[in-house]
C-alpha atoms as a PDB file:
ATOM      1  CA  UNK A   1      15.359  13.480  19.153  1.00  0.00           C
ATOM      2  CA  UNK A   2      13.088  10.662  20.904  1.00  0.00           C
ATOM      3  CA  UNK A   3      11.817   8.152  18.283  1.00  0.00           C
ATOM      4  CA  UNK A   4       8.111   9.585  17.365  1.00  0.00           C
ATOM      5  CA  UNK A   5       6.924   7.391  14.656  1.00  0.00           C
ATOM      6  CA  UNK A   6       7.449   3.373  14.689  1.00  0.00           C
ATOM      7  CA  UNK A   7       7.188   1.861  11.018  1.00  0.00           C
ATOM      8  CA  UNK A   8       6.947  -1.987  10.671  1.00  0.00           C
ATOM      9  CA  UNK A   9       6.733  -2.975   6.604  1.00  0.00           C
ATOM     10  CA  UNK A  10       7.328  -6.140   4.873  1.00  0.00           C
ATOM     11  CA  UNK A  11       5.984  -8.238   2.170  1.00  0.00           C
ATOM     12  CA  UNK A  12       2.438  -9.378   1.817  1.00  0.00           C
ATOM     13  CA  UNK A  13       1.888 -12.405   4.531  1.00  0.00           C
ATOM     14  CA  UNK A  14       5.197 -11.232   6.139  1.00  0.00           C
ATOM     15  CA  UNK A  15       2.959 -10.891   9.345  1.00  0.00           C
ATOM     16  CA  UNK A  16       3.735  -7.358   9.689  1.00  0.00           C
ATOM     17  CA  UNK A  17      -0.169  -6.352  11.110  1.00  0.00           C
ATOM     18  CA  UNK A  18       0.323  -8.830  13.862  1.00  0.00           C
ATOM     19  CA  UNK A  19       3.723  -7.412  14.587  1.00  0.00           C
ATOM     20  CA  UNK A  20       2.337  -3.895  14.560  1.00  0.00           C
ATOM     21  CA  UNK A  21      -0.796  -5.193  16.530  1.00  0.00           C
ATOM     22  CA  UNK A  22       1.530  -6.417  19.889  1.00  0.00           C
ATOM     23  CA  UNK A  23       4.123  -3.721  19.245  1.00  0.00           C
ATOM     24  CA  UNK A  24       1.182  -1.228  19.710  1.00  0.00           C
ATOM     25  CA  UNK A  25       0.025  -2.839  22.678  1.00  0.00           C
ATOM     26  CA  UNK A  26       3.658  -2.811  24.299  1.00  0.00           C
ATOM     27  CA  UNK A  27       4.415   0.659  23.555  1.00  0.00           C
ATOM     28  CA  UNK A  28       0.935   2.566  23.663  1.00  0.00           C
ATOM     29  CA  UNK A  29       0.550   3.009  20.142  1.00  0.00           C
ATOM     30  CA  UNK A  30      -1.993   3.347  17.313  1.00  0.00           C
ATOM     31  CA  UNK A  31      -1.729   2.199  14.366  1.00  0.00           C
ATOM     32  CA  UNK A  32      -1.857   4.028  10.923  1.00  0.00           C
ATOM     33  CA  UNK A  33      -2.243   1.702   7.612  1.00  0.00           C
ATOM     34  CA  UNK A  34       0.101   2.090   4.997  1.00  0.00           C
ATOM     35  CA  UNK A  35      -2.143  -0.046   2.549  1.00  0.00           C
ATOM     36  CA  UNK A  36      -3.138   1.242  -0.494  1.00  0.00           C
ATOM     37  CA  UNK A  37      -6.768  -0.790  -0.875  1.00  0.00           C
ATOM     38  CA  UNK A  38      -7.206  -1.238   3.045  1.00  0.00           C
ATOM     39  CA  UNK A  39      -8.407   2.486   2.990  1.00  0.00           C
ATOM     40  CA  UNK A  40     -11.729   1.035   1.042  1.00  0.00           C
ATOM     41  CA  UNK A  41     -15.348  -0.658   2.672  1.00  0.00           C
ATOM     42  CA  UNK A  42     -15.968  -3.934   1.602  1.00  0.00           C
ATOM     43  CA  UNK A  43     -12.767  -5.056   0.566  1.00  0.00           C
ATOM     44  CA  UNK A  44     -12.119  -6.713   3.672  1.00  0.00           C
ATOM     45  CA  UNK A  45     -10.904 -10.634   2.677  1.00  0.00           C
ATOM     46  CA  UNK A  46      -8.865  -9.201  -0.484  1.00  0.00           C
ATOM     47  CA  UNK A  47      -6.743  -7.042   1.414  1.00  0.00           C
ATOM     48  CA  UNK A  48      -6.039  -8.665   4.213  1.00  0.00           C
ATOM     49  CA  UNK A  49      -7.252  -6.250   7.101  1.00  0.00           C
ATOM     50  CA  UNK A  50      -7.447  -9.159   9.205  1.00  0.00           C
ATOM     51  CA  UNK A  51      -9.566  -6.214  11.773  1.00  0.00           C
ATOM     52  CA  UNK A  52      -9.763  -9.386  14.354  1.00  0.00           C
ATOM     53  CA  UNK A  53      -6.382  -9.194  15.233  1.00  0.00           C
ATOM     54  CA  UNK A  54      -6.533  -5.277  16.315  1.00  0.00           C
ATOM     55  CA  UNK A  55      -8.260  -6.053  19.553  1.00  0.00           C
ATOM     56  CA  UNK A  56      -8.494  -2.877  21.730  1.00  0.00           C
ATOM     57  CA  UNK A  57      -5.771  -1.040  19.599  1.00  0.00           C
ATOM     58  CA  UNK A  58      -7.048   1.878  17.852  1.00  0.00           C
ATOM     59  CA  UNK A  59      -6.146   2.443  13.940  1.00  0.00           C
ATOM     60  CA  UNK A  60      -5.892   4.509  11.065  1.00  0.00           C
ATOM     61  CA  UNK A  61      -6.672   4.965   7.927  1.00  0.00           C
ATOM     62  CA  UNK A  62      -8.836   1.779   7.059  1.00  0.00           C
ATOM     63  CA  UNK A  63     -12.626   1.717   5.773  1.00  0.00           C
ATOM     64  CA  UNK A  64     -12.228   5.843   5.045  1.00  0.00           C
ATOM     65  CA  UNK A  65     -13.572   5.375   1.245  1.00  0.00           C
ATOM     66  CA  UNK A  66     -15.975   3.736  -0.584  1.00  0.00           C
ATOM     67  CA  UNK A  67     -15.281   0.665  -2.977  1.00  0.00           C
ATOM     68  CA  UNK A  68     -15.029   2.301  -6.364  1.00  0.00           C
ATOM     69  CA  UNK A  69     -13.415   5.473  -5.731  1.00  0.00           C
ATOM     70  CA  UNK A  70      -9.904   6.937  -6.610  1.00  0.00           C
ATOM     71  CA  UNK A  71      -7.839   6.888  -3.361  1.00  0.00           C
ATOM     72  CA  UNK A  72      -4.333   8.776  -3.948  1.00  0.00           C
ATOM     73  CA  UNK A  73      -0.775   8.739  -2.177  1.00  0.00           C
ATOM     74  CA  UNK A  74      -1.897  12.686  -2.451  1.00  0.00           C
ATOM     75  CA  UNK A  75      -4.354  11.701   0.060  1.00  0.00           C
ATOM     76  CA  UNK A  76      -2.429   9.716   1.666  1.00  0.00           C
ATOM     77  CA  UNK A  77      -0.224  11.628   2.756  1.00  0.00           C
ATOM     78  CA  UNK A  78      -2.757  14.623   4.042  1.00  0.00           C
ATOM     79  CA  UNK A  79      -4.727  11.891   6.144  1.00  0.00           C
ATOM     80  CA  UNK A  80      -1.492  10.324   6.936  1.00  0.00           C
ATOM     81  CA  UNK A  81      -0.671  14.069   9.053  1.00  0.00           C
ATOM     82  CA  UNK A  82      -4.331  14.135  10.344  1.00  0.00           C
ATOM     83  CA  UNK A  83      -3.644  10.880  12.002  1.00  0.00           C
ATOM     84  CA  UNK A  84      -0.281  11.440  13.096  1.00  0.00           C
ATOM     85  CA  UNK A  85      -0.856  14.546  15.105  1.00  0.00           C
ATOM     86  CA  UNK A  86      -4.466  13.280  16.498  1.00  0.00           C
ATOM     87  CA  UNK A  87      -2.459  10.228  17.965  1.00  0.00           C
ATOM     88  CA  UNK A  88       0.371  12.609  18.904  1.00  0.00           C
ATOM     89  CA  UNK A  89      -1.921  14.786  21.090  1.00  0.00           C
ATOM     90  CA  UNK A  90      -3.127  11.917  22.961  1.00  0.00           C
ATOM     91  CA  UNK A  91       0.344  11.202  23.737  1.00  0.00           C
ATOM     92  CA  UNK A  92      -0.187   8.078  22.123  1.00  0.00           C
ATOM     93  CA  UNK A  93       3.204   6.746  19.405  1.00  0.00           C
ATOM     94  CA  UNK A  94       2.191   6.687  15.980  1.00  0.00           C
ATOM     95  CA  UNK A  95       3.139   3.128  14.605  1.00  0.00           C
ATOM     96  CA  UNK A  96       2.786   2.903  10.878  1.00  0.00           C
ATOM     97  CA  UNK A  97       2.330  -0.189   9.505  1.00  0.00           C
ATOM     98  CA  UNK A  98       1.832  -1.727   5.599  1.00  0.00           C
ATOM     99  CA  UNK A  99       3.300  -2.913   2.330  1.00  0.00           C
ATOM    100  CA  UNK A 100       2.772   0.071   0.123  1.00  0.00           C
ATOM    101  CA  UNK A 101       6.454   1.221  -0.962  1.00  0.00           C
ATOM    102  CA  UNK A 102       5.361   4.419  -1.975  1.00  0.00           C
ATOM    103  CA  UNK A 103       3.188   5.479   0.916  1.00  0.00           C
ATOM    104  CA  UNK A 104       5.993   4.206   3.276  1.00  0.00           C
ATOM    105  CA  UNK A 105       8.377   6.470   1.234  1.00  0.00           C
ATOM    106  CA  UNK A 106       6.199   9.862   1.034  1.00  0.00           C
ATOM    107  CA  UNK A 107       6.023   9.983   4.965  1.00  0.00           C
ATOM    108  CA  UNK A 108      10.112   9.039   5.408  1.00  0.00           C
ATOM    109  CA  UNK A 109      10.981  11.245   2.751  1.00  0.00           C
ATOM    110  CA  UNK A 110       8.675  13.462   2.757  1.00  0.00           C
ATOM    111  CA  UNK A 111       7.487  13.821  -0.693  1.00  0.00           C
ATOM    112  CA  UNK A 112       6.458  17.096  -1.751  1.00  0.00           C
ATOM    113  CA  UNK A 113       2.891  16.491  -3.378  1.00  0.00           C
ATOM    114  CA  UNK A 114       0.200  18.904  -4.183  1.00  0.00           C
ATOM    115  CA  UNK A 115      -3.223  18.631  -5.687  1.00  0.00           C
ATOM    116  CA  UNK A 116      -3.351  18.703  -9.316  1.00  0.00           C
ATOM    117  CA  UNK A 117      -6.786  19.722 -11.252  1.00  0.00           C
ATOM    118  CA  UNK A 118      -7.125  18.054 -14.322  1.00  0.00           C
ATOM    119  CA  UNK A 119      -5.807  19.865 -17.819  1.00  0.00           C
ATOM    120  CA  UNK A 120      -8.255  19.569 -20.596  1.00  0.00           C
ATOM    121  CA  UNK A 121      -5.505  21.368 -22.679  1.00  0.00           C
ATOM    122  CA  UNK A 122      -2.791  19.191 -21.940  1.00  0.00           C
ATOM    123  CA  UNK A 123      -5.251  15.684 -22.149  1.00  0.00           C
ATOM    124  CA  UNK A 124      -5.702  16.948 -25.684  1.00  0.00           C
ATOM    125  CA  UNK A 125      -1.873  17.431 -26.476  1.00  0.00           C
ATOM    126  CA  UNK A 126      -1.892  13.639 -25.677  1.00  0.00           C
ATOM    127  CA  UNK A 127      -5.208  12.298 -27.046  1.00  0.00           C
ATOM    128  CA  UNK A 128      -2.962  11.190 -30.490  1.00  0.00           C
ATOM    129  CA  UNK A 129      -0.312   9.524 -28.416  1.00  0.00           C
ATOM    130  CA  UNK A 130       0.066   5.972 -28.575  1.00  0.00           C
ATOM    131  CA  UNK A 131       0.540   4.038 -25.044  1.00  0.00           C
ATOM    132  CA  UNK A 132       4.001   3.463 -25.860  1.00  0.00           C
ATOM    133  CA  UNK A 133       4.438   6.437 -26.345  1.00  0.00           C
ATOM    134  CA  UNK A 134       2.897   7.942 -23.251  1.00  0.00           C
ATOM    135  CA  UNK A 135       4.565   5.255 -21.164  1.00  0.00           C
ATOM    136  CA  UNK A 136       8.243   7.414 -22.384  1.00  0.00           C
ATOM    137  CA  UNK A 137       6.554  10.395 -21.418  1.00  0.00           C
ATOM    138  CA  UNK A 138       5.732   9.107 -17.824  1.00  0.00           C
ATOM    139  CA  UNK A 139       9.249   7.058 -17.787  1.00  0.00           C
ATOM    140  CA  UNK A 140      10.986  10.259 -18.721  1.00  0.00           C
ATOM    141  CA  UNK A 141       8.824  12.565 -16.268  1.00  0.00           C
ATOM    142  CA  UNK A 142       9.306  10.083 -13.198  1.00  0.00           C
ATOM    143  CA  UNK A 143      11.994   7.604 -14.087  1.00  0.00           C
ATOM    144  CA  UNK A 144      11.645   5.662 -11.104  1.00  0.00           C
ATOM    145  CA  UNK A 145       8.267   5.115 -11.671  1.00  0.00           C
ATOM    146  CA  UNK A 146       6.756   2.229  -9.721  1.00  0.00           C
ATOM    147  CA  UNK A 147       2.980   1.665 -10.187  1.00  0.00           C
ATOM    148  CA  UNK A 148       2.867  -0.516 -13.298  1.00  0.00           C
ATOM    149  CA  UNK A 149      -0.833  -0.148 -13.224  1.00  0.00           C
ATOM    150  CA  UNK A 150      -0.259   2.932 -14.485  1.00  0.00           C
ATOM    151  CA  UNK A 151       1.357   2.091 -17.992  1.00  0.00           C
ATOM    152  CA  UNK A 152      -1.844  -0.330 -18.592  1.00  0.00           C
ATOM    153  CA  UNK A 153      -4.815   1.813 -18.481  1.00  0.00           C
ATOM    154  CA  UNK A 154      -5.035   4.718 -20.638  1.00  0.00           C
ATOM    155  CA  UNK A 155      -6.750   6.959 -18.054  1.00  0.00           C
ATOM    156  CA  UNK A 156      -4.660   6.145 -15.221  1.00  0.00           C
ATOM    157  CA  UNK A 157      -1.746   6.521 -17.701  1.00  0.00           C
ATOM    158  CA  UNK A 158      -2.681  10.414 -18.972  1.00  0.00           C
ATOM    159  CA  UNK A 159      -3.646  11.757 -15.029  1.00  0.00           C
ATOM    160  CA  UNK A 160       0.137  10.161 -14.245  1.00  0.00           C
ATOM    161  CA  UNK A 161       1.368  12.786 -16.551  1.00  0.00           C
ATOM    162  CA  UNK A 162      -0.735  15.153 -15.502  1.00  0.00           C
ATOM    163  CA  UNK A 163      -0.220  14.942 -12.198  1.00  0.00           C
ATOM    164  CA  UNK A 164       3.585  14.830 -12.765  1.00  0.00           C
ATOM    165  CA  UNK A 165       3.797  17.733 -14.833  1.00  0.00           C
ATOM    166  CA  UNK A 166       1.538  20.059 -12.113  1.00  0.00           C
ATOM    167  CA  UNK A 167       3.531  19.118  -9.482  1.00  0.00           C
ATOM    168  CA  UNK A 168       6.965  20.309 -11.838  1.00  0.00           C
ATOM    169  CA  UNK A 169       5.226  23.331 -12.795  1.00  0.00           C
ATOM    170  CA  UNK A 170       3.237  24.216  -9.657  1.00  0.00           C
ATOM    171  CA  UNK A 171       4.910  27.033  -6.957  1.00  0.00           C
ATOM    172  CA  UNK A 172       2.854  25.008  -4.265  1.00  0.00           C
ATOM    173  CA  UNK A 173       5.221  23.438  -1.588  1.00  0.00           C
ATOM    174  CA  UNK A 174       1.669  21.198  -0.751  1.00  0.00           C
ATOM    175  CA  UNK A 175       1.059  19.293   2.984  1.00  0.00           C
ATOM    176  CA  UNK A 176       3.680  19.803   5.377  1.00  0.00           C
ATOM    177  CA  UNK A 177       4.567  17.072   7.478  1.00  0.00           C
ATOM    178  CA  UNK A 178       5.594  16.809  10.507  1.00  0.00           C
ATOM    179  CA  UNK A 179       9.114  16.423  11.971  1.00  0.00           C
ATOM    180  CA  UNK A 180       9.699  12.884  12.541  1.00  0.00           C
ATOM    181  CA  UNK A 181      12.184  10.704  14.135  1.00  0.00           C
ATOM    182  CA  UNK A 182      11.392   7.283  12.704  1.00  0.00           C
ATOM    183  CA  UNK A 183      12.221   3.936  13.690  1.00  0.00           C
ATOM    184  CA  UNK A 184      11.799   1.340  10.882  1.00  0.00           C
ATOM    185  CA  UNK A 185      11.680  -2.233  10.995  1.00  0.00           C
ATOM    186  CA  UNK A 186      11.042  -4.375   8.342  1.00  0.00           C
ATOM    187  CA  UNK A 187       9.597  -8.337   8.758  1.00  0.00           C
ATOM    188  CA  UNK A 188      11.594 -11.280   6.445  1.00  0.00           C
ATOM    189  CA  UNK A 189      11.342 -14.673   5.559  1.00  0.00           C
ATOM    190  CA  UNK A 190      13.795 -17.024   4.324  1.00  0.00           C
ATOM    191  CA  UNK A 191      12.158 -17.399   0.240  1.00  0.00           C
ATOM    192  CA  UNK A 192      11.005 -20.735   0.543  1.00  0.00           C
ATOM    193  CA  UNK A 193       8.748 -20.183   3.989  1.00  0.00           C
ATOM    194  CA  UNK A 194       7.497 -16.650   2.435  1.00  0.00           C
ATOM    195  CA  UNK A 195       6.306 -19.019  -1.038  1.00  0.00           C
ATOM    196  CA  UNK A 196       4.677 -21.088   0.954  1.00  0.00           C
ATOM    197  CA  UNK A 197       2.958 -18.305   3.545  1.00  0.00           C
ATOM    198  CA  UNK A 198       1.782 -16.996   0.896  1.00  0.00           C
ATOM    199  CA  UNK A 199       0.140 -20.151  -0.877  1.00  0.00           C
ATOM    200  CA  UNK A 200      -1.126 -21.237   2.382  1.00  0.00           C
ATOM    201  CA  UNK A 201      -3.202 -17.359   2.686  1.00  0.00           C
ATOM    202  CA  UNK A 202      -4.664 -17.496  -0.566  1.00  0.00           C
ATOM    203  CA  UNK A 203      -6.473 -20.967   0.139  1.00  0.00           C
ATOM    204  CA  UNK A 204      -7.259 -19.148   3.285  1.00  0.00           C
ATOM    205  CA  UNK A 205      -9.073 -16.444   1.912  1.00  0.00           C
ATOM    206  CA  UNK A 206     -10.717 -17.653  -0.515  1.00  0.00           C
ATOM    207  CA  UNK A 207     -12.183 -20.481   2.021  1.00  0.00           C
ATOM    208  CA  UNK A 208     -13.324 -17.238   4.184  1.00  0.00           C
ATOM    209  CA  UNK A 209     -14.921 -15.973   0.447  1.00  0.00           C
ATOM    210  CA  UNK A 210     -12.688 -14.234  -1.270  1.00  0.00           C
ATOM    211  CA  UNK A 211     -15.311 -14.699  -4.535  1.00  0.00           C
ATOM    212  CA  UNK A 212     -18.183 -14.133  -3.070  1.00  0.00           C
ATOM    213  CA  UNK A 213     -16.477 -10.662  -1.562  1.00  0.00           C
ATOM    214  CA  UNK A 214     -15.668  -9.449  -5.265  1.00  0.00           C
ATOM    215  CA  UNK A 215     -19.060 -10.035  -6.325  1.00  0.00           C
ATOM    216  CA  UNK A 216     -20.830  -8.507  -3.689  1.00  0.00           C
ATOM    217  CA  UNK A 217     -18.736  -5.591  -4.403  1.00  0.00           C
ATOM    218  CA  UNK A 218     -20.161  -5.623  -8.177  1.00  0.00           C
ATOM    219  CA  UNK A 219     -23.817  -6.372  -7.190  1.00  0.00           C
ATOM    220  CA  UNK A 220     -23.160  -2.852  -5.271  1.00  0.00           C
ATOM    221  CA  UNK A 221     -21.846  -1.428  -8.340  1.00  0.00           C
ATOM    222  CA  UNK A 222     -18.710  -1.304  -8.685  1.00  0.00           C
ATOM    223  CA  UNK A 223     -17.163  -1.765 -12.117  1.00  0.00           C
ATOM    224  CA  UNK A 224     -14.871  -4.410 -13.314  1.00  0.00           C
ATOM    225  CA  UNK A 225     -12.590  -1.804 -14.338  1.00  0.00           C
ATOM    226  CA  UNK A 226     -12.147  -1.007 -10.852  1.00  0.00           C
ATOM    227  CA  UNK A 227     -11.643  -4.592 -10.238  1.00  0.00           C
ATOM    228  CA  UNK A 228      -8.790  -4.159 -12.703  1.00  0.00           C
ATOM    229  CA  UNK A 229      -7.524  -1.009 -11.027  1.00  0.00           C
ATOM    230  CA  UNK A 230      -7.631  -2.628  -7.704  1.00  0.00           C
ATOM    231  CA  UNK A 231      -5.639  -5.491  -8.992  1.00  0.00           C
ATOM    232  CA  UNK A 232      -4.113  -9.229  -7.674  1.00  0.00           C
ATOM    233  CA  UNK A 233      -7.310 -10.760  -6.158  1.00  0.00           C
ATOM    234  CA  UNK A 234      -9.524  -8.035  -7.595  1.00  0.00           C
ATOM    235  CA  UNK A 235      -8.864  -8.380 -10.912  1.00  0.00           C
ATOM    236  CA  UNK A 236      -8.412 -11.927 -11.034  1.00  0.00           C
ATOM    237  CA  UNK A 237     -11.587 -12.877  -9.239  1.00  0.00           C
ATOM    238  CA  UNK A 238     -13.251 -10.246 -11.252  1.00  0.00           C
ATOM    239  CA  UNK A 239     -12.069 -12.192 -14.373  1.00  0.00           C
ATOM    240  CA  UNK A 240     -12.854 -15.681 -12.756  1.00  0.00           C
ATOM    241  CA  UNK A 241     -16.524 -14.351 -12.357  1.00  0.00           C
ATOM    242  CA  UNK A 242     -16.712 -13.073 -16.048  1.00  0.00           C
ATOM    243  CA  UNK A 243     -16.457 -16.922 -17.159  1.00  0.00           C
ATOM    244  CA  UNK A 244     -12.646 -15.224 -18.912  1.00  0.00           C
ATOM    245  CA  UNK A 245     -10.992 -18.266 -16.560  1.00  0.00           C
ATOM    246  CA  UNK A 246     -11.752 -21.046 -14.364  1.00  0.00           C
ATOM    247  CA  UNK A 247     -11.323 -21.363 -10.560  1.00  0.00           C
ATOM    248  CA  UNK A 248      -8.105 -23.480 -10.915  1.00  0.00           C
ATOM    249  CA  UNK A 249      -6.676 -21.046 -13.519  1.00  0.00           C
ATOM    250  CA  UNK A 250      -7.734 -18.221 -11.077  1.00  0.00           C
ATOM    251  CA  UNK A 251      -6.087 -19.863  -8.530  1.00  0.00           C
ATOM    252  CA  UNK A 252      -2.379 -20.816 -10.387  1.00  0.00           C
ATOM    253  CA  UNK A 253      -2.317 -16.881 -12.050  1.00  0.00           C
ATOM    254  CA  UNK A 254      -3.342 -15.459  -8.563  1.00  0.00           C
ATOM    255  CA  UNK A 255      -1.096 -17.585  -6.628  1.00  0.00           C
ATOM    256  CA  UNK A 256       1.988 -16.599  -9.459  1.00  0.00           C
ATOM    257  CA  UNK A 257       0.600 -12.610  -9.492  1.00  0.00           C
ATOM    258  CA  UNK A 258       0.946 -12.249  -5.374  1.00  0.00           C
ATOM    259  CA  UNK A 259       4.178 -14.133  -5.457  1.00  0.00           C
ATOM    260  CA  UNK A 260       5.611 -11.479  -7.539  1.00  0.00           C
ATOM    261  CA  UNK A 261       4.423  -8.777  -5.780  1.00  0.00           C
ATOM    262  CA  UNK A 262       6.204  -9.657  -2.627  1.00  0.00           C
ATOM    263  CA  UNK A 263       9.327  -9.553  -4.766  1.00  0.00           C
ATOM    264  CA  UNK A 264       8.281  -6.067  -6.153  1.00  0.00           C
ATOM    265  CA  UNK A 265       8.123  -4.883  -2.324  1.00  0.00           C
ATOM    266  CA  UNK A 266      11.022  -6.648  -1.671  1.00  0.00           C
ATOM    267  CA  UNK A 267      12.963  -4.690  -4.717  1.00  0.00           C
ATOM    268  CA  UNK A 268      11.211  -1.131  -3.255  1.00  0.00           C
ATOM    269  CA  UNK A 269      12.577  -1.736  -0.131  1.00  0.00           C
ATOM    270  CA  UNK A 270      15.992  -2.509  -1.122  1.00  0.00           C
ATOM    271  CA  UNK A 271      15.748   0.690  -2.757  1.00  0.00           C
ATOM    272  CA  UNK A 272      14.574   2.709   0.370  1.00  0.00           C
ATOM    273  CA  UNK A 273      17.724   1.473   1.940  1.00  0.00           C
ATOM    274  CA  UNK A 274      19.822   2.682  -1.123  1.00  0.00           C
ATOM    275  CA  UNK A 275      18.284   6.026  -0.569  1.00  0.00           C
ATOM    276  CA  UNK A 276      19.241   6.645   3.291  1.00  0.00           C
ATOM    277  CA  UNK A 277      16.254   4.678   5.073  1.00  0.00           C
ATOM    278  CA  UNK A 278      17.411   2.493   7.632  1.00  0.00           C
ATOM    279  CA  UNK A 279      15.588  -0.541   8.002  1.00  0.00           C
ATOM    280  CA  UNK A 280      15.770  -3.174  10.839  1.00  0.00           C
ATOM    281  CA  UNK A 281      15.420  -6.359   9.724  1.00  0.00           C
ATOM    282  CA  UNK A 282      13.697  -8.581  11.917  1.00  0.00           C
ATOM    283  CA  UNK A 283      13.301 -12.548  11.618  1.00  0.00           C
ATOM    284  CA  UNK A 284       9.480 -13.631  10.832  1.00  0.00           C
ATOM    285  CA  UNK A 285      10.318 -16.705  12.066  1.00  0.00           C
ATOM    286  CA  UNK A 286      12.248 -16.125  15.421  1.00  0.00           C
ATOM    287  CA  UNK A 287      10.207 -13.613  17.567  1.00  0.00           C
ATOM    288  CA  UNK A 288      10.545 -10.152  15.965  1.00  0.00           C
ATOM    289  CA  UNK A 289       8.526  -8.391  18.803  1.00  0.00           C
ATOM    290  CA  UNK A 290      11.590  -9.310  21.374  1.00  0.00           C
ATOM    291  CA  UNK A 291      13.801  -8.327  19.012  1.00  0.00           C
ATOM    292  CA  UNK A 292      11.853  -4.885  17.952  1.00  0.00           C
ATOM    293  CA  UNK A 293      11.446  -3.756  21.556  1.00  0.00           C
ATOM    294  CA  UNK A 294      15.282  -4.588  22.610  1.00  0.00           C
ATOM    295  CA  UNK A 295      16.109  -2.171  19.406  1.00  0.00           C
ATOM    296  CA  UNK A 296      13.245   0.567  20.641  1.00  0.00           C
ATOM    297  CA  UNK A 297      14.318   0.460  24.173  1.00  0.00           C
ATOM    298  CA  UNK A 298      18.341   1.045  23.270  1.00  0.00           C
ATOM    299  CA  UNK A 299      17.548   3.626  20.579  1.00  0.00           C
END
């Protein structure tokens, strides 16, 4: 089976959207974001959508909610086929690009996911639980659980559970996807250059106005909680523009916070390969489009 869906992932400032970006324009593609806050308006410097870069090449799956909603790898995965087939019928090759482990891992392994209602009976089973304690429920529900965020907040915490135990007890096989033949190919950095890549986009953004997009975003009305929810830049700006810590505090905790995110992707990658996902690794700092197309055009 011809290859029908190209996936480029990588850590944050890997410079996997420029990658995508040129491989799109070699091969006819369009691209669909696998970016868990790119999906929302106005959160434009935070996330990195960098939409300058896209040039003529159509994408996917960016600016489709508003700041301050709930945006799930439920509905991910539904607009994820809506996208995939449009781009299909125009005989166009789908080219999925993004950091977000688990939205890169519902599409390769096809996750079965449904929509779960919430369960006033079951939210009141677990109203006396402490957070500890329904952190082991979630743990023991989904032990490889990956969103952290979710063992924070007590309301993301309880629809975790809830969510997990519809989808055990549901009969509903939820979105099919389509039959793909993926070809995945991941962007790397030696440590060192990725540190410092890193760093270097932080001053970057917040030069281009990183604060003054948070608090535009709360002048609209968004919450802080949301900030909090939205996390790295989010809720540290957030906190910066409370008066809770000063720009060069911001700055050091922000700096730390995204530098151990990339090595969170870099652990949820490792473990896609574990599970049966090939990955081609490509250089960052050699020229990974050569190398992606010589691999595409011999597969």
């Amino acid at each position: 089976m011809t290859c029908n869906l190209l996936v480029i992932l990588g850590p944050t400032a890997s410079g996997k959207t420029r990658l995508g970006v040129e491989a799109s324009r070699a091969l006819s593609g369009e691209i669909i974001s696998a970016d868990s806050r790119q999906v929302f308006t106005g959160m434009d410097i935070g996330t990195g959508k960098d939409l300058s870069e896209y040039g003529d090449i159509p994408y996917h799956l960016i600016d489709i909610c508003a700041a301050g909603s709930e945006f799930s790898v439920f509905d991910f995965q539904q607009y994820f086929c809506e996208a995939y087939a449009a781009i299909r019928r125009r005989d166009r090759l789908p080219v999925l690009v993004g950091g977000t482990g688990l939205y890169l891992d519902c599409v390769l392994r096809n996750y079965r996911l449904i929509k779960v209602p919430e369960n006033p009976a079951l939210r009141a089973a677990l109203a006396s639980l402490s957070m500890e304690q329904l952190a082991l429920r979630l743990q023991a529900l989904r032990p490889e659980q990956h969103n952290t965020t979710d063992l924070t907040d007590r309301e993301r915490l309880l629809r975790a559970i809830e969510i997990a135990e519809g989808e055990l007890a549901s009969s509903d096989t939820g979105p099919v996807l389509p039959e793909l033949c993926p070809l995945v190919f991941g962007v790397r950095w030696e440590r060192s250059r990725l540190r410092s890549r890193i760093t270097e986009r932080l001053k970057q953004r917040l030069a281009e106005g990183l604060i003054d997009e948070v608090q535009s975003l709360l002048n609209a009305g968004v919450p802080h909680r949301m900030m909090e929810h939205y996390g790295l830049e989010y809720r540290l700006v957030s906190q910066h523009l409370q008066g809770e810590l000063n720009r060069n505090d911001m700055f050091q905790k922000l700096n730390s916070a995204i530098h151990q995110f990339a090595k969170r992707q870099e652990t949820w990658f490792r473990r896609m390969e574990r599970q049966g996902i090939a990955i081609h690794w490509l250089e960052g700092d050699r020229d990974p489009l050569k190398a992606l197309l010589q691999i595409f055009n011999n597969a």
